[in-house]
N, C-alpha and C. Protein backbone atom coordinates (compact mmCIF):
# COMPACT_ATOMS: atom_id res chain seq x y z
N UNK A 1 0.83 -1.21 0.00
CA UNK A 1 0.00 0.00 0.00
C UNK A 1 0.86 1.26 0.00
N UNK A 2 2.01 1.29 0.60
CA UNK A 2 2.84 2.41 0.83
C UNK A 2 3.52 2.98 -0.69
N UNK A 3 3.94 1.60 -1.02
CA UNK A 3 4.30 2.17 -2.61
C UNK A 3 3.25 2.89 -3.68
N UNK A 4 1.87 2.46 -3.81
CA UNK A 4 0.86 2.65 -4.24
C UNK A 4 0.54 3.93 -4.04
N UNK A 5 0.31 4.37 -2.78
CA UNK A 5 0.33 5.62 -2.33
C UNK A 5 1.54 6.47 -2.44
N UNK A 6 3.49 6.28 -2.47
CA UNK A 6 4.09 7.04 -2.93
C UNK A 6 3.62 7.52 -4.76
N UNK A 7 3.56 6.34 -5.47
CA UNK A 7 3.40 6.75 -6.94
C UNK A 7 2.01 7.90 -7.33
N UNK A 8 1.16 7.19 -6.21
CA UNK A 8 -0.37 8.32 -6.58
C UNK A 8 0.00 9.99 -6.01
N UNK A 9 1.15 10.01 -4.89
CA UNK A 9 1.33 11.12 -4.49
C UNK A 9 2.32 11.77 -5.36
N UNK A 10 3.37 11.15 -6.07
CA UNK A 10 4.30 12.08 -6.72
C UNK A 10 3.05 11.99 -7.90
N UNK A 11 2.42 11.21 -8.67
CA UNK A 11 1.87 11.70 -10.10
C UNK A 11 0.31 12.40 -9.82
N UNK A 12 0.39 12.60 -8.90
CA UNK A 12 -0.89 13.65 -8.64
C UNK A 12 -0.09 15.23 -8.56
N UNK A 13 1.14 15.32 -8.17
CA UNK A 13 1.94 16.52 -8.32
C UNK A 13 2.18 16.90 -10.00
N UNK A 14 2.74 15.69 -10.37
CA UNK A 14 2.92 16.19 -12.01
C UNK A 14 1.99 16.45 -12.64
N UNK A 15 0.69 16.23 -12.12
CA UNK A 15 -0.32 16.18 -13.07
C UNK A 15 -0.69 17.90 -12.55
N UNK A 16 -0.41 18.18 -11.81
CA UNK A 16 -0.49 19.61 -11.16
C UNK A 16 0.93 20.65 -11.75
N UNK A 17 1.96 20.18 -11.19
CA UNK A 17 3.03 21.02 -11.92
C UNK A 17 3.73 20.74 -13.16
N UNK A 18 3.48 19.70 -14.00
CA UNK A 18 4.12 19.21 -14.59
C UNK A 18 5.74 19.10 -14.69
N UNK A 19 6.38 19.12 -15.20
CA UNK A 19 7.75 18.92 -15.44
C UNK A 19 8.57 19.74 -14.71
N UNK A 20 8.83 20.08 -13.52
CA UNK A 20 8.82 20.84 -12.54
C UNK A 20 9.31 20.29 -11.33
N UNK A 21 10.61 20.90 -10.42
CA UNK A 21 10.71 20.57 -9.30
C UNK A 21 9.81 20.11 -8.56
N UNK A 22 8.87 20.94 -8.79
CA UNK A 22 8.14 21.02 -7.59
C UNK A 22 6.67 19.87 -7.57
N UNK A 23 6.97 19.36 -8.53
CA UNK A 23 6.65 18.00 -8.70
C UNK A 23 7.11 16.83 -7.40
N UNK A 24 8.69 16.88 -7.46
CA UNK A 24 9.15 16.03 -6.87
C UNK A 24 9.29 16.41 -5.24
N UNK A 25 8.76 17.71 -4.90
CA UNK A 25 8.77 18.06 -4.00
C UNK A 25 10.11 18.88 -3.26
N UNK A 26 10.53 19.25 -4.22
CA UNK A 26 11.89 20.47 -3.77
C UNK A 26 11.24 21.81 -2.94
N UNK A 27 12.16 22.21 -2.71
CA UNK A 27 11.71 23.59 -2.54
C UNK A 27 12.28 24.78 -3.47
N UNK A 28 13.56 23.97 -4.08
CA UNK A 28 13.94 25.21 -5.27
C UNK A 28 14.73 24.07 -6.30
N UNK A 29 15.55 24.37 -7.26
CA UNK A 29 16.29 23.50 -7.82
C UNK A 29 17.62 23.56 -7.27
N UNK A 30 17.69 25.15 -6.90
CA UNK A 30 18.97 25.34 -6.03
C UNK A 30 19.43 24.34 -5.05
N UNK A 31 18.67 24.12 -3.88
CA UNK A 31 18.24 23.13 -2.76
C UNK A 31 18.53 21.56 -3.20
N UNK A 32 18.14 21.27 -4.50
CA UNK A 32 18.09 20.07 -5.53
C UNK A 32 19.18 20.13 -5.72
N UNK A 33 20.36 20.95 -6.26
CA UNK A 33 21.64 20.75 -6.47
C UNK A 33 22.27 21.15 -5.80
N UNK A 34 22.32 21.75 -4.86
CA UNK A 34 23.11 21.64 -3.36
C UNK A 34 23.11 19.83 -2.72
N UNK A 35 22.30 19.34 -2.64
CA UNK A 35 22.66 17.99 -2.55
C UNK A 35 22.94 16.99 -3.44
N UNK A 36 23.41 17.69 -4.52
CA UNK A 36 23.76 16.72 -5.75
C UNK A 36 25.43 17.17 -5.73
N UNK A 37 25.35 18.22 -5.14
CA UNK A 37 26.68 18.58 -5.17
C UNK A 37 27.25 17.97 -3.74
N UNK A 38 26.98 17.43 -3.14
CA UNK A 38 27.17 16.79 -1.89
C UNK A 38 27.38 15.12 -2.26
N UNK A 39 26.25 14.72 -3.31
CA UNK A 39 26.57 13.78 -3.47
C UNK A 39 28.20 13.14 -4.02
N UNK A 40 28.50 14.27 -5.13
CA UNK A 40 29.40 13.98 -6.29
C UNK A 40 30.80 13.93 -5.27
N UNK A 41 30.73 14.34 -3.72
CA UNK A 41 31.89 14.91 -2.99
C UNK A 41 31.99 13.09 -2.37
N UNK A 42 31.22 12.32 -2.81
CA UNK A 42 31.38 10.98 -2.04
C UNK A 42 32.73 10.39 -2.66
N UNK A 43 33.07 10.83 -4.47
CA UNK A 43 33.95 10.10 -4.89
C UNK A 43 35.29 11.00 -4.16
N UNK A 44 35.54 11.84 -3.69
CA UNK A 44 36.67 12.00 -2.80
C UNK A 44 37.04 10.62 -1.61
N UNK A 45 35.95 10.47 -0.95
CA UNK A 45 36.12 9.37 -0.10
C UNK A 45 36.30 7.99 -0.68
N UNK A 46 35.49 7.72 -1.45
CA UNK A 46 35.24 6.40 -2.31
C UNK A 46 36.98 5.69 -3.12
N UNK A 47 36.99 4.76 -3.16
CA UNK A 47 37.61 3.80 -3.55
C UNK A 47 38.28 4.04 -4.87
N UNK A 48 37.04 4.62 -5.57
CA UNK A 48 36.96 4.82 -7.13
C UNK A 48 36.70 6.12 -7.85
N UNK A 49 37.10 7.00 -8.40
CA UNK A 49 36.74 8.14 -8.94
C UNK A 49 36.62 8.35 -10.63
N UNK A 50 36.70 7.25 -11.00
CA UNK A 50 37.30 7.36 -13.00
C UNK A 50 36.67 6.21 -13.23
N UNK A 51 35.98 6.22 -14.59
CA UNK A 51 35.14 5.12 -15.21
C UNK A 51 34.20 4.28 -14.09
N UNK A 52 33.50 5.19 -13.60
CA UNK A 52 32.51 4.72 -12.85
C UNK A 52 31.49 4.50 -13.02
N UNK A 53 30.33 3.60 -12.89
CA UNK A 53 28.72 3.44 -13.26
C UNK A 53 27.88 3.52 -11.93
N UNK A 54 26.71 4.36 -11.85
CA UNK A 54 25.92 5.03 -10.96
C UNK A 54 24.58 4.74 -11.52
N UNK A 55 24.39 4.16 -10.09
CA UNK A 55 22.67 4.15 -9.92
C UNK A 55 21.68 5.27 -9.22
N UNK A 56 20.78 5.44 -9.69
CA UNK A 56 20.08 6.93 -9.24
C UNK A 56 18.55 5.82 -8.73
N UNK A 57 18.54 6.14 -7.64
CA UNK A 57 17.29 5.26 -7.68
C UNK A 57 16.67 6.56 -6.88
N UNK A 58 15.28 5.93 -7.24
CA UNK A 58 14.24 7.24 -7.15
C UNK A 58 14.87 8.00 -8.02
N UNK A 59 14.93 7.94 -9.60
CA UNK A 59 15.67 8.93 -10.12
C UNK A 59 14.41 10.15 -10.57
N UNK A 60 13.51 10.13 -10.87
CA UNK A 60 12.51 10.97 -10.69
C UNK A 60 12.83 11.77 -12.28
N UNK A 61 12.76 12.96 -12.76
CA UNK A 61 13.29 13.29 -14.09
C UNK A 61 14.57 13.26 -14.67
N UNK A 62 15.44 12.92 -13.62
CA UNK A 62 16.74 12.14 -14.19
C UNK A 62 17.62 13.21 -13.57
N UNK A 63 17.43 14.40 -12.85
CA UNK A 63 18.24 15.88 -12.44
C UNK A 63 19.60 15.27 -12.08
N UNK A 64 19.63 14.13 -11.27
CA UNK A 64 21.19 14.18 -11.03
C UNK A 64 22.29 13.91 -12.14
N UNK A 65 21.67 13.26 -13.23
CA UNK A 65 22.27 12.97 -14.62
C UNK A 65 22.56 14.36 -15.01
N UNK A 66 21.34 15.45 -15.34
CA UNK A 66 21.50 16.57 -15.62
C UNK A 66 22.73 17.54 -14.67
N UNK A 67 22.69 17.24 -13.35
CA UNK A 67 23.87 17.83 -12.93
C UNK A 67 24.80 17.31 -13.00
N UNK A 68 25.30 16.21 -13.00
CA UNK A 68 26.83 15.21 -13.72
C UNK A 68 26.43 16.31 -15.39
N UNK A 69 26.00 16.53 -16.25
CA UNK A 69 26.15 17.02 -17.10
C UNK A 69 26.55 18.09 -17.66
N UNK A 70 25.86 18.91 -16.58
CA UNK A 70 26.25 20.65 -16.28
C UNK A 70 27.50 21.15 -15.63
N UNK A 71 28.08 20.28 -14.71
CA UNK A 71 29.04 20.39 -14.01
C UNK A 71 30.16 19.23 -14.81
N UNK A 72 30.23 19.08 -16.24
CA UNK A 72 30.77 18.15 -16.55
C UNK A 72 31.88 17.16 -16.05
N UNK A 73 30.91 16.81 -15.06
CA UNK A 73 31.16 15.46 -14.43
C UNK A 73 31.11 14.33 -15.14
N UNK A 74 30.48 14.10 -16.15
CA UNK A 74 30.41 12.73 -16.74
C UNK A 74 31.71 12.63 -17.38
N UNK A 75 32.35 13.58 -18.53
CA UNK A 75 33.38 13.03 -18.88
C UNK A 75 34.53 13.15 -18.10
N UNK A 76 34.22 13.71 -16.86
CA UNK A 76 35.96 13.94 -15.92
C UNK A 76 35.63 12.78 -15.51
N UNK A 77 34.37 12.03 -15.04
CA UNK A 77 35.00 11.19 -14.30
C UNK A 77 34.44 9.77 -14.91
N UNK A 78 33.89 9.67 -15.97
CA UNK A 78 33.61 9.23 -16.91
C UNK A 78 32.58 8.23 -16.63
N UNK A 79 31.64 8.98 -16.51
CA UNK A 79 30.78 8.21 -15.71
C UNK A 79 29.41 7.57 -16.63
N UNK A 80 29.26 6.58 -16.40
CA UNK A 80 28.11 5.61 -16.88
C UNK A 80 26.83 5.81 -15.73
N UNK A 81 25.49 6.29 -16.16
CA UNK A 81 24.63 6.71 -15.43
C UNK A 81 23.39 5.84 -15.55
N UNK A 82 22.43 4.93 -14.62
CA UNK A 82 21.10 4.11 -14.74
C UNK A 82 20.35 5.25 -13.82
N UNK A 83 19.23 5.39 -14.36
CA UNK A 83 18.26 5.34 -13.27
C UNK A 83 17.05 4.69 -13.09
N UNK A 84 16.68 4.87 -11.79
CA UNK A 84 15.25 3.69 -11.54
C UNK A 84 14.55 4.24 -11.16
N UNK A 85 13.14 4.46 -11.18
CA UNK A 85 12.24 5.03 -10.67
C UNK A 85 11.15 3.41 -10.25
N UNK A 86 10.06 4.29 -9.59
CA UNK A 86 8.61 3.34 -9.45
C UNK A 86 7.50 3.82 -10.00
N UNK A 87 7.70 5.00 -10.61
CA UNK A 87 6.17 6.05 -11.48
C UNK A 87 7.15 5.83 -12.76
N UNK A 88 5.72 5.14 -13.87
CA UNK A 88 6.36 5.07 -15.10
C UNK A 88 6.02 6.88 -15.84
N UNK A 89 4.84 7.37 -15.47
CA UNK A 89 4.42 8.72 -15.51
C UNK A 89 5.92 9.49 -15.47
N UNK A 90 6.39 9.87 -14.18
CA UNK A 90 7.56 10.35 -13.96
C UNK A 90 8.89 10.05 -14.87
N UNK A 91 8.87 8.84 -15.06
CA UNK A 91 9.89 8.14 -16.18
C UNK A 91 9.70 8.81 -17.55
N UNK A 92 8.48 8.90 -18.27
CA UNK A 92 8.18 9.24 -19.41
C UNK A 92 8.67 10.46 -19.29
N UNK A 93 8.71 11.27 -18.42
CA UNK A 93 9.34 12.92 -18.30
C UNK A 93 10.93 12.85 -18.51
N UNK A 94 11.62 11.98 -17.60
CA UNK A 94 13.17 11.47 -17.93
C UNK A 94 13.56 11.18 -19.10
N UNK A 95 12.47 10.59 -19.37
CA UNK A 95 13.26 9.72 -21.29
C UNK A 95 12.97 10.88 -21.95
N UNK A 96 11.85 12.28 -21.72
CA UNK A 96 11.91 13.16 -22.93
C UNK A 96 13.01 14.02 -22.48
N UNK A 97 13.32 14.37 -21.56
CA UNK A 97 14.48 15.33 -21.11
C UNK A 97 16.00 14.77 -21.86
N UNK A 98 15.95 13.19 -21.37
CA UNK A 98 17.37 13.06 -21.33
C UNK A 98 17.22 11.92 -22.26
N UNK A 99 17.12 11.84 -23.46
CA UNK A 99 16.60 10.33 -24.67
C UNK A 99 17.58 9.84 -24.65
N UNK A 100 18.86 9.71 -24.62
CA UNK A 100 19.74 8.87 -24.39
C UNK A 100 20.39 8.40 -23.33
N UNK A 101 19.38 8.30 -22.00
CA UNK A 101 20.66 7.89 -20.60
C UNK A 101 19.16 6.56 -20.65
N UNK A 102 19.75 5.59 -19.99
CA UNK A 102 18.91 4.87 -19.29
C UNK A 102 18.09 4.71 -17.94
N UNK A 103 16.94 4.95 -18.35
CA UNK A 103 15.79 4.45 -17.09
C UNK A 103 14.92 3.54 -17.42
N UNK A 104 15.05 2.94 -16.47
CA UNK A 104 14.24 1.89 -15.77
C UNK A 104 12.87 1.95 -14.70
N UNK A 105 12.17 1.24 -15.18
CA UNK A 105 10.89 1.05 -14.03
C UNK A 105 11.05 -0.05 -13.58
N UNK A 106 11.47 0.56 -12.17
CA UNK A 106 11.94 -0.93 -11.12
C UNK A 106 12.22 -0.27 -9.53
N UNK A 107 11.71 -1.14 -9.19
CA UNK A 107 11.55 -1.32 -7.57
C UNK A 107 12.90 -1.76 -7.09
N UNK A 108 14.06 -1.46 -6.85
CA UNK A 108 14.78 -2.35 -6.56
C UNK A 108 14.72 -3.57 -5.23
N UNK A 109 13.17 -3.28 -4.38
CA UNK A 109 13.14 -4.06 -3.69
C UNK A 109 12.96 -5.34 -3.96
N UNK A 110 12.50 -5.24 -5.47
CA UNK A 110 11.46 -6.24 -5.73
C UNK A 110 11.94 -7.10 -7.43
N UNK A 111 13.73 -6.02 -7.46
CA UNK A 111 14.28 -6.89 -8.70
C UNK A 111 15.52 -7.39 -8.55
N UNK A 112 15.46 -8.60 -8.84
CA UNK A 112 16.27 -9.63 -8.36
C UNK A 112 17.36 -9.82 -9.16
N UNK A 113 18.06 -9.08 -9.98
CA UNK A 113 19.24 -9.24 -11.25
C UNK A 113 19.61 -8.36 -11.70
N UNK A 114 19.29 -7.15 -10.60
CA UNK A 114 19.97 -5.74 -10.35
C UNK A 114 21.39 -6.28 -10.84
N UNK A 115 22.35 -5.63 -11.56
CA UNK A 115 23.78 -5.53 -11.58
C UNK A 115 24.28 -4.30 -10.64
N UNK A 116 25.42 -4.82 -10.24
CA UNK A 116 26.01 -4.05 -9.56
C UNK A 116 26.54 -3.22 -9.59
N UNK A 117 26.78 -1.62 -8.81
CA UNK A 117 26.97 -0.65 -9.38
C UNK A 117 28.19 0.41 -8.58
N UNK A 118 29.17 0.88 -8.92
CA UNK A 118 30.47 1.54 -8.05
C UNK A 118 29.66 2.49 -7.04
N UNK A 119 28.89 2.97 -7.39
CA UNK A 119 28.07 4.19 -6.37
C UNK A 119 26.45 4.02 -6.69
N UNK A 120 25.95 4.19 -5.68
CA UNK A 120 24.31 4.04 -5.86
C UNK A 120 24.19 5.21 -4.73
N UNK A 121 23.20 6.12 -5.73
CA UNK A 121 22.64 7.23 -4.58
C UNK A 121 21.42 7.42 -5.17
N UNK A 122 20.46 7.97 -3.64
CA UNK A 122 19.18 8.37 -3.84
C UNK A 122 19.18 9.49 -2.85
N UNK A 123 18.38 10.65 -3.75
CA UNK A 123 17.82 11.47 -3.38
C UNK A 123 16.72 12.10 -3.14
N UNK A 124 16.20 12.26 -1.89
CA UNK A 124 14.65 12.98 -1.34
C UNK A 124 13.42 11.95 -1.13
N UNK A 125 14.28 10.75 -1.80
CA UNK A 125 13.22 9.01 -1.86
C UNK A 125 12.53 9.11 -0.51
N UNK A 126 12.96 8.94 0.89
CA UNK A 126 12.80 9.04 2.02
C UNK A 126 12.06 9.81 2.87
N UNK A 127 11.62 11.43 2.01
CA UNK A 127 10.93 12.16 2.87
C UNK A 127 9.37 12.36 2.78
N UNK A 128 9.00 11.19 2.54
CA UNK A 128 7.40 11.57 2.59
C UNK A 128 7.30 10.48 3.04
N UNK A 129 6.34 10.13 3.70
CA UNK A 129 5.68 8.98 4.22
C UNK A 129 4.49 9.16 4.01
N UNK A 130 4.13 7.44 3.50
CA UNK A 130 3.02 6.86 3.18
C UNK A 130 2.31 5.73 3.97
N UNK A 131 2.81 5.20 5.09
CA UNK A 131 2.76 4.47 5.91
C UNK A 131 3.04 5.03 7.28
N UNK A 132 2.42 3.88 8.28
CA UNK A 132 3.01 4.52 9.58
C UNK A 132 4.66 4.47 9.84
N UNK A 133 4.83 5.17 11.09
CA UNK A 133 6.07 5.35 11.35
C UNK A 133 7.18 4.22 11.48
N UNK A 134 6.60 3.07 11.78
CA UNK A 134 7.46 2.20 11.99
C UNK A 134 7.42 1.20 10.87
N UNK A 135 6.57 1.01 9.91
CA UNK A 135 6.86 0.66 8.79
C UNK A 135 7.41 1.48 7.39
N UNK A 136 7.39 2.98 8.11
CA UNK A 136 8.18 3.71 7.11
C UNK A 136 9.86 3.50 7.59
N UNK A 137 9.95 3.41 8.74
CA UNK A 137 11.25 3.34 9.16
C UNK A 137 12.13 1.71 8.82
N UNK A 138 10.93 0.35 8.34
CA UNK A 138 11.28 -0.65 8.27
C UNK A 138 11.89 -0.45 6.61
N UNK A 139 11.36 0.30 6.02
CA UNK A 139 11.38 0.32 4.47
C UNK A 139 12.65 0.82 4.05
N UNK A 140 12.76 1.90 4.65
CA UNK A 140 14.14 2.63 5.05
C UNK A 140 15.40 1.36 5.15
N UNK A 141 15.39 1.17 5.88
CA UNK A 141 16.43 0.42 6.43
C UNK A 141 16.24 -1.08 5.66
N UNK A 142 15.34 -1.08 5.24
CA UNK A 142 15.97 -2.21 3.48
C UNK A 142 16.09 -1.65 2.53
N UNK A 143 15.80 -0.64 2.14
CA UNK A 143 16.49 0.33 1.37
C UNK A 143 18.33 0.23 0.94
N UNK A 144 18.67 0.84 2.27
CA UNK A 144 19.70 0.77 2.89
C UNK A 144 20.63 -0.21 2.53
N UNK A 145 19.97 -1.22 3.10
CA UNK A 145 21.06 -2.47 3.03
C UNK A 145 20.47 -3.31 1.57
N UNK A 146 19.70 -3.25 0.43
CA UNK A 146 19.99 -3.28 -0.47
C UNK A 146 20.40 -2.11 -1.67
N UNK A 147 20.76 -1.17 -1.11
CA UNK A 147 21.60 -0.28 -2.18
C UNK A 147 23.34 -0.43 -1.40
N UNK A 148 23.44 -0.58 -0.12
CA UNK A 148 24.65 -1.40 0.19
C UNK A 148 24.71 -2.53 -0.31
N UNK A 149 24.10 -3.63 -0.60
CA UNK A 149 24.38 -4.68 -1.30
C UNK A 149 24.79 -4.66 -2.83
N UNK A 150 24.37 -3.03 -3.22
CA UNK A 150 24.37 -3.04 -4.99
C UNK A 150 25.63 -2.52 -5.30
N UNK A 151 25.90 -1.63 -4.30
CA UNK A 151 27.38 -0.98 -4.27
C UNK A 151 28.64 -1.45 -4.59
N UNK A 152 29.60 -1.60 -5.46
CA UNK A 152 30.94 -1.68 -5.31
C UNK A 152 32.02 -0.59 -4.25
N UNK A 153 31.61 0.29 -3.86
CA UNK A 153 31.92 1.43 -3.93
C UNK A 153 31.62 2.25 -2.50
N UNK A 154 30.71 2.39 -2.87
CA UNK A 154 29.51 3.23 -1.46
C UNK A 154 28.28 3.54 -2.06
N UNK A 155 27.30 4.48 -1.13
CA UNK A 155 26.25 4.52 -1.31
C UNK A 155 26.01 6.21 -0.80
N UNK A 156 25.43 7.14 -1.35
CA UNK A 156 25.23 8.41 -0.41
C UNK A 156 23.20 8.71 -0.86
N UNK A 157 23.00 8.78 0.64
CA UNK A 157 21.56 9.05 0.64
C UNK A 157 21.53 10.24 1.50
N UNK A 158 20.34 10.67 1.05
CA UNK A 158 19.82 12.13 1.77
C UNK A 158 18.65 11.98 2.67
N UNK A 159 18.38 12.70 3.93
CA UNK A 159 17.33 12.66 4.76
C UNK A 159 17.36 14.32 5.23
N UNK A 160 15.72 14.49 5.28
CA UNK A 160 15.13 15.70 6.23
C UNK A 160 15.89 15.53 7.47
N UNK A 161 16.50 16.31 8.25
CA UNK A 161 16.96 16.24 9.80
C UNK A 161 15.77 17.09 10.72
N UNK A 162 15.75 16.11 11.66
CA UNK A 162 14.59 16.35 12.99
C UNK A 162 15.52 17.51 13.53
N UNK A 163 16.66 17.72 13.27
CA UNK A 163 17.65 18.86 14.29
C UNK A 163 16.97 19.90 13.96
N UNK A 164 16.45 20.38 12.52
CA UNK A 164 16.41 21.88 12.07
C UNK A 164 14.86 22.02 12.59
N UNK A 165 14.20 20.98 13.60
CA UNK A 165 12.80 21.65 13.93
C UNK A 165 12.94 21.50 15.52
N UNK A 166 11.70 22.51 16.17
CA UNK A 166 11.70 23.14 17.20
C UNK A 166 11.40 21.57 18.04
N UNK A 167 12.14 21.55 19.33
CA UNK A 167 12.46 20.25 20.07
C UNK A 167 11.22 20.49 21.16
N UNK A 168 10.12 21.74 20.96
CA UNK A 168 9.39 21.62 21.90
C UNK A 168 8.42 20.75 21.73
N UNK A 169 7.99 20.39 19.74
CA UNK A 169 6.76 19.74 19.96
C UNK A 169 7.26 18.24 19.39
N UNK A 170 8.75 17.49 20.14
CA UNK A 170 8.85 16.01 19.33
C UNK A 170 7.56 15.37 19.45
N UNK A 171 6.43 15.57 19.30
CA UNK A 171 5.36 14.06 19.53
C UNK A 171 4.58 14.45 17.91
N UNK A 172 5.25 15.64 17.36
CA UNK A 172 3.80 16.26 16.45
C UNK A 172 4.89 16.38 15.27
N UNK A 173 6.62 15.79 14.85
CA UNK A 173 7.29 16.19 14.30
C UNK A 173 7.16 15.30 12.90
N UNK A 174 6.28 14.02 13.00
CA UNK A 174 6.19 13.64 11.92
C UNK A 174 4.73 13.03 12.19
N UNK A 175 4.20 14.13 12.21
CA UNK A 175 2.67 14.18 11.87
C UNK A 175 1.95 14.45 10.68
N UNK A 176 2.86 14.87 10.05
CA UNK A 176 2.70 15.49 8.43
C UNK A 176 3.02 14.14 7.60
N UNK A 177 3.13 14.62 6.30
CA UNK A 177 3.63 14.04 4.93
C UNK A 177 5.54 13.86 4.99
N UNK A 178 5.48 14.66 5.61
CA UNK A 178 7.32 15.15 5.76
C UNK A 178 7.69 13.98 6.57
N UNK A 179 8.99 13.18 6.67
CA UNK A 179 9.31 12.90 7.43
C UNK A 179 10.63 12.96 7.70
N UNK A 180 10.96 13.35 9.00
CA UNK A 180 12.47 13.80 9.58
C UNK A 180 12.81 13.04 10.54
N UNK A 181 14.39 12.86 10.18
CA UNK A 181 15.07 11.51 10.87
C UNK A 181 15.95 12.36 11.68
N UNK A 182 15.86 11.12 12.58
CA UNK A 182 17.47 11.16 13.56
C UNK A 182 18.69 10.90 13.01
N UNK A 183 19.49 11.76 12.88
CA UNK A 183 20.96 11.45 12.30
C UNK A 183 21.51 10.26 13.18
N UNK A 184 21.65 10.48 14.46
CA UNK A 184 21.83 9.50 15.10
C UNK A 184 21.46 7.94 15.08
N UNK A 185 19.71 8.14 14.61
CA UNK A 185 18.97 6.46 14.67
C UNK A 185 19.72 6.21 13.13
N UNK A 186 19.91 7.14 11.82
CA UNK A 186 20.39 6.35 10.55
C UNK A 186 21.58 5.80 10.28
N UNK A 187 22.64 6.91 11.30
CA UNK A 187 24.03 6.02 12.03
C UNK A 187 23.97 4.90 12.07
N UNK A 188 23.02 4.28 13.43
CA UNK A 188 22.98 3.05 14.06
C UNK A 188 22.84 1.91 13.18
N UNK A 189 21.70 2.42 12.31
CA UNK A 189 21.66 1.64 11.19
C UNK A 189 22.63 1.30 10.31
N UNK A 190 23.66 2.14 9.61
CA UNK A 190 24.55 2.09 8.74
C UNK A 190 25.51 1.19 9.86
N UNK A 191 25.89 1.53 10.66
CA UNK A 191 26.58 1.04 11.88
C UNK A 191 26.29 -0.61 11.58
N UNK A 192 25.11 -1.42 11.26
CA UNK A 192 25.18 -2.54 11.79
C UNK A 192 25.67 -3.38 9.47
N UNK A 193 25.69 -2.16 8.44
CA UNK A 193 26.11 -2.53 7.10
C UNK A 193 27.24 -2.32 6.98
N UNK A 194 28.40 -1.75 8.17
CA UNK A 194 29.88 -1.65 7.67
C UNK A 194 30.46 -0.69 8.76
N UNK A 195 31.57 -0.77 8.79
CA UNK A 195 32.39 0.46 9.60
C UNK A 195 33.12 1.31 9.04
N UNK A 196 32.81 1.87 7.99
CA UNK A 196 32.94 2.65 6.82
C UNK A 196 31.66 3.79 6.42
N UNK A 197 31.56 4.58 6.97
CA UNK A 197 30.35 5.58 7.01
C UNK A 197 30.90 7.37 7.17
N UNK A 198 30.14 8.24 6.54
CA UNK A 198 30.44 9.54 7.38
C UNK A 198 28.80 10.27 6.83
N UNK A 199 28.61 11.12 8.03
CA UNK A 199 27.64 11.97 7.96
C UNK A 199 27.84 13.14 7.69
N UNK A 200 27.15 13.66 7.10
CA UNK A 200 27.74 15.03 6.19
C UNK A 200 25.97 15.82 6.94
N UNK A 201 26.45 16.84 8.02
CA UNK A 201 25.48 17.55 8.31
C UNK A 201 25.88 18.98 8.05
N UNK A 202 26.50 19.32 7.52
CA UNK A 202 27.00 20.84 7.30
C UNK A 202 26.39 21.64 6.14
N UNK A 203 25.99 21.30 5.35
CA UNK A 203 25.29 21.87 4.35
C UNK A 203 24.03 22.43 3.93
N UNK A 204 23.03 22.31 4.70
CA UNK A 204 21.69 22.51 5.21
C UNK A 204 21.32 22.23 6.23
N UNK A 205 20.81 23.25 7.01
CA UNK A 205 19.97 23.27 8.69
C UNK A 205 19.06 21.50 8.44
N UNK A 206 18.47 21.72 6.85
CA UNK A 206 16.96 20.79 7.60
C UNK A 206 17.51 19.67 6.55
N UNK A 207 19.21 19.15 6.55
CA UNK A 207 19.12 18.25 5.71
C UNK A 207 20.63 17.53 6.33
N UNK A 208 20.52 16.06 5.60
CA UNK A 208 21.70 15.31 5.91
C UNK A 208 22.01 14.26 5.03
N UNK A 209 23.40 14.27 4.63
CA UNK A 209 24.00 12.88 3.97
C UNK A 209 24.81 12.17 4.44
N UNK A 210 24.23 11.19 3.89
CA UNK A 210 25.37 9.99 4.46
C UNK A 210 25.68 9.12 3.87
N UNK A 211 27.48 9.28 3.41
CA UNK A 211 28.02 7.99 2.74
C UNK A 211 28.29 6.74 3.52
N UNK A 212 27.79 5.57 3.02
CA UNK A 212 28.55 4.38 2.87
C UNK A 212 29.36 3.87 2.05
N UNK A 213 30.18 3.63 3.27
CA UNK A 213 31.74 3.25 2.21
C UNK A 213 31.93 1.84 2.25
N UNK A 214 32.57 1.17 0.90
CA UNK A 214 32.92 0.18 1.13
C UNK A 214 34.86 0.03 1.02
């Protein structure tokens, strides 16, 4: 049901903004590539920086391709780009933007011959909830440990941080559509896929990344 309800909630946006951030629920594009530019800082840490292949899951209109493009990242670091989405709606917007990168309609929970990939990142996948709290938090954390499983490399994901909201009302903080994590509880988690991790909280009050390294 949770997936059902993510796809009806992002394509009830496009059908409202069409081709548009604000579709995917940004707040600017700026904001959108401020964490794309966070992402690309993983291959400093990473293993691998040259002839690399990247998975974008939740790739949504394909933007992080578009910023490897703009910031010509693809040929410095020569990068081979997939993405996956779960809205074929949303997909059809990717393939007209970008007609020659590859996307896919696929769940990676639910596809079994995934190839493996030097870096797998997702962005903003995480902040809405469609389920209750503790089965949004179960989803999460297989997430997790199958985009660590897909990895050669590492993995960098993004989350809303509970830090940038007021600590008077924690009982009402994910009462909304939004949902904001504990840097701390996604630690613990990464904590039990490797001892190879860093949290990157410096870049936005109401935001956080975190590489897994292999």
């Amino acid at each position: 049901m949770g997936k059902k309800r993510q796809i009806e909630y992002y394509e009830g946006l496009l059908a409202k903004f069409g081709a548009d951030f604000k579709t995917l629920d940004w707040n600017s594009s700026e904001s959108q590539n401020l964490r794309f530019k966070i992402f690309q800082e993983i291959l400093v840490y990473g293993r691998k920086a040259a002839d690399i292949t990247v998975l974008d899951v939740g790739c949504g209109f394909g933007d992080l391709f578009g910023f490897f493009k703009n910031e010509k990242l693809l040929s410095r670091h020569k990068i081979r780009y997939t993405g996956t989405d779960i809205s074929s709606k949303i997909l059809e917007v990717a393939r007209k933007k970008y007609p020659d990168v590859r996307f896919e309609l696929k769940d990676i929970l639910e596809a079994p011959d995934l190839p493996r990939f030097d870096y797998v990142f997702s962005s903003g996948v995480y902040n809405i909830r469609t389920t209750d709290v503790e089965s949004h938090m179960g989803w999460v954390r297989a997430m997790l440990e199958k985009m660590h499983a897909l990895a050669n490399c590492g993995v960098a994901v993004n989350f809303l941080s509970e830090g940038a909201l007021p600590l008077a009302e924690p009982e009402g903080i994910n009462a909304g559509r939004y949902f904001y994590f504990s840097p701390d509880e996604i630690i613990w988690l990464c904590r039990h896929m490797g001892s190879r991790y860093i949290l990157r909280h410096d870049y936005h009050p109401g935001d956080f990344t975190v590489y897994l390294l292999k």
